[in-house]
PDB file of N, CA and C in Angstrom:
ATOM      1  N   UNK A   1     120.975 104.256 101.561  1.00  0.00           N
ATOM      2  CA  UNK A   1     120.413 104.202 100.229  1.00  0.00           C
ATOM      3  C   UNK A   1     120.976 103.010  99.453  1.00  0.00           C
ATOM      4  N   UNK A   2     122.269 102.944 100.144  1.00  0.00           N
ATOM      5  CA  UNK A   2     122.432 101.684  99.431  1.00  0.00           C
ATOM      6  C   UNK A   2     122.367 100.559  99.331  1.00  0.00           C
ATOM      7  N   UNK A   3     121.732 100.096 100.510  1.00  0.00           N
ATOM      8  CA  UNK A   3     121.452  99.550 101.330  1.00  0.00           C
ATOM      9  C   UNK A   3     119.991  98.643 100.858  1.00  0.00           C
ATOM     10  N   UNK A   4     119.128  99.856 100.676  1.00  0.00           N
ATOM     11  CA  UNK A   4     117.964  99.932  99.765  1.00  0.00           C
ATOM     12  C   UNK A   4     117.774  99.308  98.488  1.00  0.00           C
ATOM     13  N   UNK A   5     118.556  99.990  97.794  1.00  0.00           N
ATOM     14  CA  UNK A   5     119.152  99.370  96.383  1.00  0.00           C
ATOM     15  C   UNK A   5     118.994  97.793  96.525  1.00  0.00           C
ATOM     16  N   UNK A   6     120.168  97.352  97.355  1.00  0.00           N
ATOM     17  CA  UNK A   6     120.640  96.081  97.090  1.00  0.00           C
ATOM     18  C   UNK A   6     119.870  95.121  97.630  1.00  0.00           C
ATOM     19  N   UNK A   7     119.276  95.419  98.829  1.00  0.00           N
ATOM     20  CA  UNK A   7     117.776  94.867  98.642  1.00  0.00           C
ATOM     21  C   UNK A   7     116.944  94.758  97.743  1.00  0.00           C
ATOM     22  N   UNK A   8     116.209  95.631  97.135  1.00  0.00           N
ATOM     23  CA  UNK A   8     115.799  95.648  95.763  1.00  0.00           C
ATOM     24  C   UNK A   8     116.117  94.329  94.377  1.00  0.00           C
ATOM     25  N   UNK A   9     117.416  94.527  94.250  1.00  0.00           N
ATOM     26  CA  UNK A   9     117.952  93.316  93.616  1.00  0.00           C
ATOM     27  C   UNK A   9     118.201  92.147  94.052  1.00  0.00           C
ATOM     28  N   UNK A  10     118.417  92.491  95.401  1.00  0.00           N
ATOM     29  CA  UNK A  10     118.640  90.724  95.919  1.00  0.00           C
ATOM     30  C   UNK A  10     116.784  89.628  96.131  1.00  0.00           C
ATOM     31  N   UNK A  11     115.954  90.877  96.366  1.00  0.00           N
ATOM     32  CA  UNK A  11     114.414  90.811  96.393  1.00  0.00           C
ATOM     33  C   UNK A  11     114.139  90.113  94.536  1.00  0.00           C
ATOM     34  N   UNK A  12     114.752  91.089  93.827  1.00  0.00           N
ATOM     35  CA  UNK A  12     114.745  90.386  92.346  1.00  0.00           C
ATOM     36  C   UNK A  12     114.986  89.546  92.088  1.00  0.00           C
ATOM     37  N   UNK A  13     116.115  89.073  92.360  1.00  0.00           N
ATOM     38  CA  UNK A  13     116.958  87.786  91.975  1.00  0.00           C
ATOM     39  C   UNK A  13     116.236  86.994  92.987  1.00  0.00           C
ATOM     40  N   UNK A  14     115.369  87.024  93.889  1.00  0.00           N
ATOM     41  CA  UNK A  14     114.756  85.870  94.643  1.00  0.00           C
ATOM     42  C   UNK A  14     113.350  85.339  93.614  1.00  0.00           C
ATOM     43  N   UNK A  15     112.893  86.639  92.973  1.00  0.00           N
ATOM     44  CA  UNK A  15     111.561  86.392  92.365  1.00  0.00           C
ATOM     45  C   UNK A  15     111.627  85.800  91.229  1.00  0.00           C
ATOM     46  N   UNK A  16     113.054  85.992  90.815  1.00  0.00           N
ATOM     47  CA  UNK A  16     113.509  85.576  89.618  1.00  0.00           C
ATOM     48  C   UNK A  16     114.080  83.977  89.270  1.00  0.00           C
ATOM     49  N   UNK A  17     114.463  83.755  90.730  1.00  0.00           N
ATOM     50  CA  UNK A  17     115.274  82.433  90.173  1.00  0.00           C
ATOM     51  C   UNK A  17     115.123  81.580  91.501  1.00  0.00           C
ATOM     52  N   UNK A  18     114.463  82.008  92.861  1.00  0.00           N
ATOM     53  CA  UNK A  18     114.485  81.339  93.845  1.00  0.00           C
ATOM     54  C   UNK A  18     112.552  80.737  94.147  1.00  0.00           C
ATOM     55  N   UNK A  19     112.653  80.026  94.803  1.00  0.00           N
ATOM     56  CA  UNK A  19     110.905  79.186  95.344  1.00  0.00           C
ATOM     57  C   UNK A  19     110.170  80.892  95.760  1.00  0.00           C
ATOM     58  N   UNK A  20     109.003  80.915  95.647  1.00  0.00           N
ATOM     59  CA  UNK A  20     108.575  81.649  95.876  1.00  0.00           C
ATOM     60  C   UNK A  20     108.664  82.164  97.330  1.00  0.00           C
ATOM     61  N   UNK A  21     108.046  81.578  98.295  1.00  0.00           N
ATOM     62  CA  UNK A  21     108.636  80.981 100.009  1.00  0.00           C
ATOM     63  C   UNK A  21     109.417  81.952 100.451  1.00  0.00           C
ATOM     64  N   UNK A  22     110.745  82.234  99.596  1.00  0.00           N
ATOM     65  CA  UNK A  22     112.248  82.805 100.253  1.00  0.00           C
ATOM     66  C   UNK A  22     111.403  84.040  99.783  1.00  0.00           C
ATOM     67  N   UNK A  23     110.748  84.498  98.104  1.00  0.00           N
ATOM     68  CA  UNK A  23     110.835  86.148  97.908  1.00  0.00           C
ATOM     69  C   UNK A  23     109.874  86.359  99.180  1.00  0.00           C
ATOM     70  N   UNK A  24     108.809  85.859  99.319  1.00  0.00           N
ATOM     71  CA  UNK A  24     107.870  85.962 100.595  1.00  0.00           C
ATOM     72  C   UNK A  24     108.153  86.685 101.485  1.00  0.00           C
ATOM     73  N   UNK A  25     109.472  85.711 102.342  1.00  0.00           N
ATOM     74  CA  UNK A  25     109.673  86.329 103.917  1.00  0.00           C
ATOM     75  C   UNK A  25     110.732  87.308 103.163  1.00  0.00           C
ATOM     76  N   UNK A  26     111.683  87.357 101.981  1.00  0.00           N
ATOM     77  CA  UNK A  26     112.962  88.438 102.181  1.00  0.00           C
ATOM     78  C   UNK A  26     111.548  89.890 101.953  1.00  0.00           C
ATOM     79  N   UNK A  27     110.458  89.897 101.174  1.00  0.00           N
ATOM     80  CA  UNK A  27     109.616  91.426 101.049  1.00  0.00           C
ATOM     81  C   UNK A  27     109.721  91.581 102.415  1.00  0.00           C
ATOM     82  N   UNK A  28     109.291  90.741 103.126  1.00  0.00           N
ATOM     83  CA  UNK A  28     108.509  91.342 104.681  1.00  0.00           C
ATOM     84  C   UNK A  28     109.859  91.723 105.614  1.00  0.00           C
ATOM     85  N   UNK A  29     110.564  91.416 105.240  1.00  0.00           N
ATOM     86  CA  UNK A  29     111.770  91.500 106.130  1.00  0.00           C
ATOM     87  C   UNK A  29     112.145  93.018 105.752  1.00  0.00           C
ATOM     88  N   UNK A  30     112.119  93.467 104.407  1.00  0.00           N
ATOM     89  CA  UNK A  30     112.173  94.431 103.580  1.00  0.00           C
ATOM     90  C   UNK A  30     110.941  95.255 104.108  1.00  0.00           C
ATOM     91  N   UNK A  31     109.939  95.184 104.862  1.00  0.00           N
ATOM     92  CA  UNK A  31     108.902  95.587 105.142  1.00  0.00           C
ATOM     93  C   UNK A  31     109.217  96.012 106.096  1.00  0.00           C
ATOM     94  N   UNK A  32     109.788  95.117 107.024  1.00  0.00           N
ATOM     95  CA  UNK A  32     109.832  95.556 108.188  1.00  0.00           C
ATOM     96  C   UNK A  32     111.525  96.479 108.637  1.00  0.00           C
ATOM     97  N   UNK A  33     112.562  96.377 107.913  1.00  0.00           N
ATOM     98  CA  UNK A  33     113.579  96.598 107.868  1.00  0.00           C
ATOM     99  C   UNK A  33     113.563  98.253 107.380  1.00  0.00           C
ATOM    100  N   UNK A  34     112.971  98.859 106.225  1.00  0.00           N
ATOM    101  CA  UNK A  34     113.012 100.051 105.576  1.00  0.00           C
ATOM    102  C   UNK A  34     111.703 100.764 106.158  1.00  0.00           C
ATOM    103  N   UNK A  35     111.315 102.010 105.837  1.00  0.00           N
ATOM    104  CA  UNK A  35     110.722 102.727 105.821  1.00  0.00           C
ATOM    105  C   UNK A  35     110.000 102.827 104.771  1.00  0.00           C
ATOM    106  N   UNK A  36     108.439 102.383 104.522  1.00  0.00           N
ATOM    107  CA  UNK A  36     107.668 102.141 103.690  1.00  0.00           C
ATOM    108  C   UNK A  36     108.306 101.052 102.178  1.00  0.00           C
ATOM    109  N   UNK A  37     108.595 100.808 102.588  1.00  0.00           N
ATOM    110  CA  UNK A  37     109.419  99.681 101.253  1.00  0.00           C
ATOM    111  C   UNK A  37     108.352  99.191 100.208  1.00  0.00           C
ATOM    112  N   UNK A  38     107.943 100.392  99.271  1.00  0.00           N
ATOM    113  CA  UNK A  38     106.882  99.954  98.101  1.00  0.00           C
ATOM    114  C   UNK A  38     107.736  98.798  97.186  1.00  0.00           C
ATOM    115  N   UNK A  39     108.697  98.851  97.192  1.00  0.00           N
ATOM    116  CA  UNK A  39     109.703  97.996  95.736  1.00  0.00           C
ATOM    117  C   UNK A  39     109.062  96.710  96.249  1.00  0.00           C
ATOM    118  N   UNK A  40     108.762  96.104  97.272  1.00  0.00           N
ATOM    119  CA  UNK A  40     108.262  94.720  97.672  1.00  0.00           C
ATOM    120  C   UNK A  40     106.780  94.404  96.830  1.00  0.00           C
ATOM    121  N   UNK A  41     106.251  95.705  97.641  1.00  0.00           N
ATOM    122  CA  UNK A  41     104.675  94.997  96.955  1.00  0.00           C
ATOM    123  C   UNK A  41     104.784  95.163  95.004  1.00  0.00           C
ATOM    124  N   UNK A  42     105.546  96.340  94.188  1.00  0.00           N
ATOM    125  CA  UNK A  42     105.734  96.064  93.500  1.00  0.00           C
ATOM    126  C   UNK A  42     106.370  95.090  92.773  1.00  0.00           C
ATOM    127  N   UNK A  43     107.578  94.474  93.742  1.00  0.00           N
ATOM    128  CA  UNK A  43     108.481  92.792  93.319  1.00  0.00           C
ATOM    129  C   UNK A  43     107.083  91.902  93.259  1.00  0.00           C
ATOM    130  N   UNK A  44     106.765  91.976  94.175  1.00  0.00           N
ATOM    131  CA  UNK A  44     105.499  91.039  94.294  1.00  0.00           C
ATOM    132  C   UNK A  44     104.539  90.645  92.696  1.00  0.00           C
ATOM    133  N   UNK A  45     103.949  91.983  92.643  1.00  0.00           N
ATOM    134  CA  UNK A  45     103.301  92.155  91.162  1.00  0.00           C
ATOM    135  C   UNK A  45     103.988  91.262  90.176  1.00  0.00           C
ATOM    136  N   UNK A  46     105.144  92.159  90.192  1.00  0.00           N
ATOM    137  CA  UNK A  46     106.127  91.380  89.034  1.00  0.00           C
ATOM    138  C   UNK A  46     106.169  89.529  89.087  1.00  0.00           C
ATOM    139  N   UNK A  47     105.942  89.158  90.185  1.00  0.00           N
ATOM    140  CA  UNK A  47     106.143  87.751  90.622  1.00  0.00           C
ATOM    141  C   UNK A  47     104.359  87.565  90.261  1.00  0.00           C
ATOM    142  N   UNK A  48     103.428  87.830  90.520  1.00  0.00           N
ATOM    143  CA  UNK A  48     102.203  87.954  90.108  1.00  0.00           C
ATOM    144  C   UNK A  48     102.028  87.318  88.334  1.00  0.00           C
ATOM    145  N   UNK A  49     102.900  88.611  87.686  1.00  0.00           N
ATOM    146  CA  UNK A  49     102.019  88.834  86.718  1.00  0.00           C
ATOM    147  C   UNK A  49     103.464  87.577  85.920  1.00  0.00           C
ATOM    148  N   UNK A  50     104.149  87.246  86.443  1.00  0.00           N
ATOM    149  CA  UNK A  50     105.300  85.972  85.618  1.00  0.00           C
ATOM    150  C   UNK A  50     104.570  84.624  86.380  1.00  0.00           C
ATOM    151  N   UNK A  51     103.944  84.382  87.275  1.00  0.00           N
ATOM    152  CA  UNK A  51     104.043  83.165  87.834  1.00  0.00           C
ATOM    153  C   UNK A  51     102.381  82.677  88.452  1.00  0.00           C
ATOM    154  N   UNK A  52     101.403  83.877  88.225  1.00  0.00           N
ATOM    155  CA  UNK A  52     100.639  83.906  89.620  1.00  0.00           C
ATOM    156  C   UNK A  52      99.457  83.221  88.461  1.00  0.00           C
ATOM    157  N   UNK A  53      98.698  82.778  89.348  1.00  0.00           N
ATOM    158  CA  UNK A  53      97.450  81.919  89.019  1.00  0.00           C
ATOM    159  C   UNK A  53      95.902  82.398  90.144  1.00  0.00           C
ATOM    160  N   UNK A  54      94.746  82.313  89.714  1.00  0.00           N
ATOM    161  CA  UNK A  54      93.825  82.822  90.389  1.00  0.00           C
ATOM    162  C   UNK A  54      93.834  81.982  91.735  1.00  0.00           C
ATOM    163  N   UNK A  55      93.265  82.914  92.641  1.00  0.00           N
ATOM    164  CA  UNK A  55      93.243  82.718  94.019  1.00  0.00           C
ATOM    165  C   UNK A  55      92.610  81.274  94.486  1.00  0.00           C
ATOM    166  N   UNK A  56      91.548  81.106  94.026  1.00  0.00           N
ATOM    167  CA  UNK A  56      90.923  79.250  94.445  1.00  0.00           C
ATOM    168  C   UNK A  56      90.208  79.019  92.927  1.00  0.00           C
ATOM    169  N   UNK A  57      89.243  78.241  93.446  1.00  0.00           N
ATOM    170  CA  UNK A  57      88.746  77.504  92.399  1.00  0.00           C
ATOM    171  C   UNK A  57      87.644  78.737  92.145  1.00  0.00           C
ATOM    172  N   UNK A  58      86.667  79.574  92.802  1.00  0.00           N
ATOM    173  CA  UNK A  58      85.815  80.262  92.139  1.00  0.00           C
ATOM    174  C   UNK A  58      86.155  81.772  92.382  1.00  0.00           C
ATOM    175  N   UNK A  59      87.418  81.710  92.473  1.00  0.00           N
ATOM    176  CA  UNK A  59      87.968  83.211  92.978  1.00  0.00           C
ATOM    177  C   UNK A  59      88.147  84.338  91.910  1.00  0.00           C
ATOM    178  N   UNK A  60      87.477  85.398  91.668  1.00  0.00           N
ATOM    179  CA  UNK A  60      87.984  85.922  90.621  1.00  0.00           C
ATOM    180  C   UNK A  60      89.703  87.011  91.057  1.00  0.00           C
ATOM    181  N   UNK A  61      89.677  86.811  92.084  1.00  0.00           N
ATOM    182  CA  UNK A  61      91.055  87.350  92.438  1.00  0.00           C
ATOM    183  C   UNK A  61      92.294  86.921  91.639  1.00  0.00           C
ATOM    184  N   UNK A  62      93.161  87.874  91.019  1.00  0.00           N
ATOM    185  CA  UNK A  62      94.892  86.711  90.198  1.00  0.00           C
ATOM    186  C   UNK A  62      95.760  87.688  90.908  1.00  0.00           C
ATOM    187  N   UNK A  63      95.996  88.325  91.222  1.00  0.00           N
ATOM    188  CA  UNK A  63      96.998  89.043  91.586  1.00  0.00           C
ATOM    189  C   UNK A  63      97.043  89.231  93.575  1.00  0.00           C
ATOM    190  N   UNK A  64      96.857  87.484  93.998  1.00  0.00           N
ATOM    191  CA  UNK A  64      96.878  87.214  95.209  1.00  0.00           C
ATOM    192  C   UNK A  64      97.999  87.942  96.288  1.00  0.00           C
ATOM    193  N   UNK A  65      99.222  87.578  95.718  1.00  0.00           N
ATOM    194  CA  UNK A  65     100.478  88.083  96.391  1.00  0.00           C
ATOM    195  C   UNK A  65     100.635  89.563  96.323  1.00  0.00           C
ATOM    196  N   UNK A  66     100.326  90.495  95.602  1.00  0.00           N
ATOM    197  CA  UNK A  66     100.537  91.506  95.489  1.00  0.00           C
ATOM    198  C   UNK A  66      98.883  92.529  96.141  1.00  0.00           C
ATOM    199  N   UNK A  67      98.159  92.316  96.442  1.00  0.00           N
ATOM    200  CA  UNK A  67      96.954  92.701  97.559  1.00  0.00           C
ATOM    201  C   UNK A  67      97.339  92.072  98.466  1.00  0.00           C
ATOM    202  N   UNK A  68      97.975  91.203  98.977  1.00  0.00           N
ATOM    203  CA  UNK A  68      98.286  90.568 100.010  1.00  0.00           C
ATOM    204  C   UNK A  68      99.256  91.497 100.687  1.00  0.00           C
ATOM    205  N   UNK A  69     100.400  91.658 100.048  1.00  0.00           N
ATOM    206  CA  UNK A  69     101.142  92.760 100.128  1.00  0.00           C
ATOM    207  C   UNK A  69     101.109  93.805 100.383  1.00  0.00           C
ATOM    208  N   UNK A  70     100.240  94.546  99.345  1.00  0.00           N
ATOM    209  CA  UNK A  70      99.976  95.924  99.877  1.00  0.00           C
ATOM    210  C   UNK A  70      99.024  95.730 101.731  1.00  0.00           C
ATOM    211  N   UNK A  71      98.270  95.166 101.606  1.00  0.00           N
ATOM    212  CA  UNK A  71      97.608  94.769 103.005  1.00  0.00           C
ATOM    213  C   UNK A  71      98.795  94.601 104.055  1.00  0.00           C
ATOM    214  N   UNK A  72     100.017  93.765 104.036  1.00  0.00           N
ATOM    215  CA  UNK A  72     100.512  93.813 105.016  1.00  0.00           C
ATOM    216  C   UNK A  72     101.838  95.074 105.040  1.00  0.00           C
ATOM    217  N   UNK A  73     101.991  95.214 104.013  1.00  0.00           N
ATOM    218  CA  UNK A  73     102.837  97.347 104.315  1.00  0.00           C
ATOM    219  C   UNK A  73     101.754  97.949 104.839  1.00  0.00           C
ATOM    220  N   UNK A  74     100.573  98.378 104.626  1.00  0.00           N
ATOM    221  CA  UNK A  74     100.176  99.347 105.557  1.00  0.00           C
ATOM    222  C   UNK A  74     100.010  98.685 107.041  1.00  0.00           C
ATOM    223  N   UNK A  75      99.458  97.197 107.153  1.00  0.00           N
ATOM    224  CA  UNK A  75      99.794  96.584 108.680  1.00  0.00           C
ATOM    225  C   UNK A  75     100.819  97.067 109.148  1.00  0.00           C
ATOM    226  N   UNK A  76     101.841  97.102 108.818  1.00  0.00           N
ATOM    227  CA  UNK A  76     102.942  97.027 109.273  1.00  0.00           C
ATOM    228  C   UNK A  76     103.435  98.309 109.439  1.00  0.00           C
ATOM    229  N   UNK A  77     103.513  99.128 108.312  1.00  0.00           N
ATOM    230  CA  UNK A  77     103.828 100.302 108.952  1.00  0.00           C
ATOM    231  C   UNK A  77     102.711 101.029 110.501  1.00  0.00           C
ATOM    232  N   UNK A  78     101.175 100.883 110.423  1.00  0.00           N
ATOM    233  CA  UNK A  78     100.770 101.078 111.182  1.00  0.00           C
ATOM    234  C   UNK A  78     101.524 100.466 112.473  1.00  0.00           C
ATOM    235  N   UNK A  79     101.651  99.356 112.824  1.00  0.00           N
ATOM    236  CA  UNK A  79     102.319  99.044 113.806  1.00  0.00           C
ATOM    237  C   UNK A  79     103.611  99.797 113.998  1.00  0.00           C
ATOM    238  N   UNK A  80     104.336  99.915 113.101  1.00  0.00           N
ATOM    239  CA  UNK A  80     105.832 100.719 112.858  1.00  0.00           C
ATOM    240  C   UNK A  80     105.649 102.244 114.135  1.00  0.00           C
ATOM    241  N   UNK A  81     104.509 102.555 113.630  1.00  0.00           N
ATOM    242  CA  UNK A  81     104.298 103.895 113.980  1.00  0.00           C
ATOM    243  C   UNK A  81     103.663 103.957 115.160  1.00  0.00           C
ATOM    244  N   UNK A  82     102.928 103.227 115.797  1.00  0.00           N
ATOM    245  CA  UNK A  82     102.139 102.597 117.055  1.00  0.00           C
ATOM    246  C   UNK A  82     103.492 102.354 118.143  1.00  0.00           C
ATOM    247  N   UNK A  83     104.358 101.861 117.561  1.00  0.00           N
ATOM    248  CA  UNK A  83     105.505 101.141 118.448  1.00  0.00           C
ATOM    249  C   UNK A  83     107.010 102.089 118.246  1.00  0.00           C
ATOM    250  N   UNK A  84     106.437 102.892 117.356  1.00  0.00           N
ATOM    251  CA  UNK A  84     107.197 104.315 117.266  1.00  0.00           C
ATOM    252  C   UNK A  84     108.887 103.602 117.070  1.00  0.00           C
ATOM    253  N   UNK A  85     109.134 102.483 115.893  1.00  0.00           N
ATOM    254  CA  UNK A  85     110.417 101.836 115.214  1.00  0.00           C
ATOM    255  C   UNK A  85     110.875 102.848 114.507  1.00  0.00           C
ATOM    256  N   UNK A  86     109.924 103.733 113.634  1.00  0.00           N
ATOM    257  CA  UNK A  86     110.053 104.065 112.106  1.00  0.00           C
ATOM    258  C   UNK A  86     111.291 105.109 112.627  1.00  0.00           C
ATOM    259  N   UNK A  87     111.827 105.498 111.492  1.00  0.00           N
ATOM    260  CA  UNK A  87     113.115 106.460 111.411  1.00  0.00           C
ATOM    261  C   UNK A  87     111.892 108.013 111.330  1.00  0.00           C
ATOM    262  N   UNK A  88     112.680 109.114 111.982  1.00  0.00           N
ATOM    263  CA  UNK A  88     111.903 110.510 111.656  1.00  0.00           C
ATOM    264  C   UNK A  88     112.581 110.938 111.197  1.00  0.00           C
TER     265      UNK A  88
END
């Protein structure tokens, strides 16, 4: 759990003060490391709604990184569970 936590904040302090790039791979790592790890796709949002800009030029999509996100937690856990990683 605590473990969890400090991920969480170290995930913060990436969204907060580091290139976007690093919060990127530390969510997925966080994705792939925990057991359903929502705090990512929510870090994400948060990085969204401080930094994010619409998807292309005629995209009505703005909240790119964070659907992106949720899309690759359920990838991933599906695989998790396919390849039978996850904790029971």
């Amino acid at each position: 759990m605590i473990l969890r936590i400090s991920a969480f904040f170290i995930l913060l302090f990436s969204i907060l003060f580091l290139p976007f790039w690093i919060s990127v791979i530390l969510a997925f790592m966080g994705m792939i490391y925990f057991n359903v790890f929502w705090e990512a796709s929510m870090l994400l949002l948060l990085s969204d709604l401080l930094y994010g800009t619409r998807g292309g030029k005629n995209s009505p999509i703005i909240f790119v990184s964070f659907i992106a996100s949720i899309i690759i937690l359920l990838i991933v856990e599906f695989i998790k569970t396919k390849l039978d990683f996850h904790k029971k």
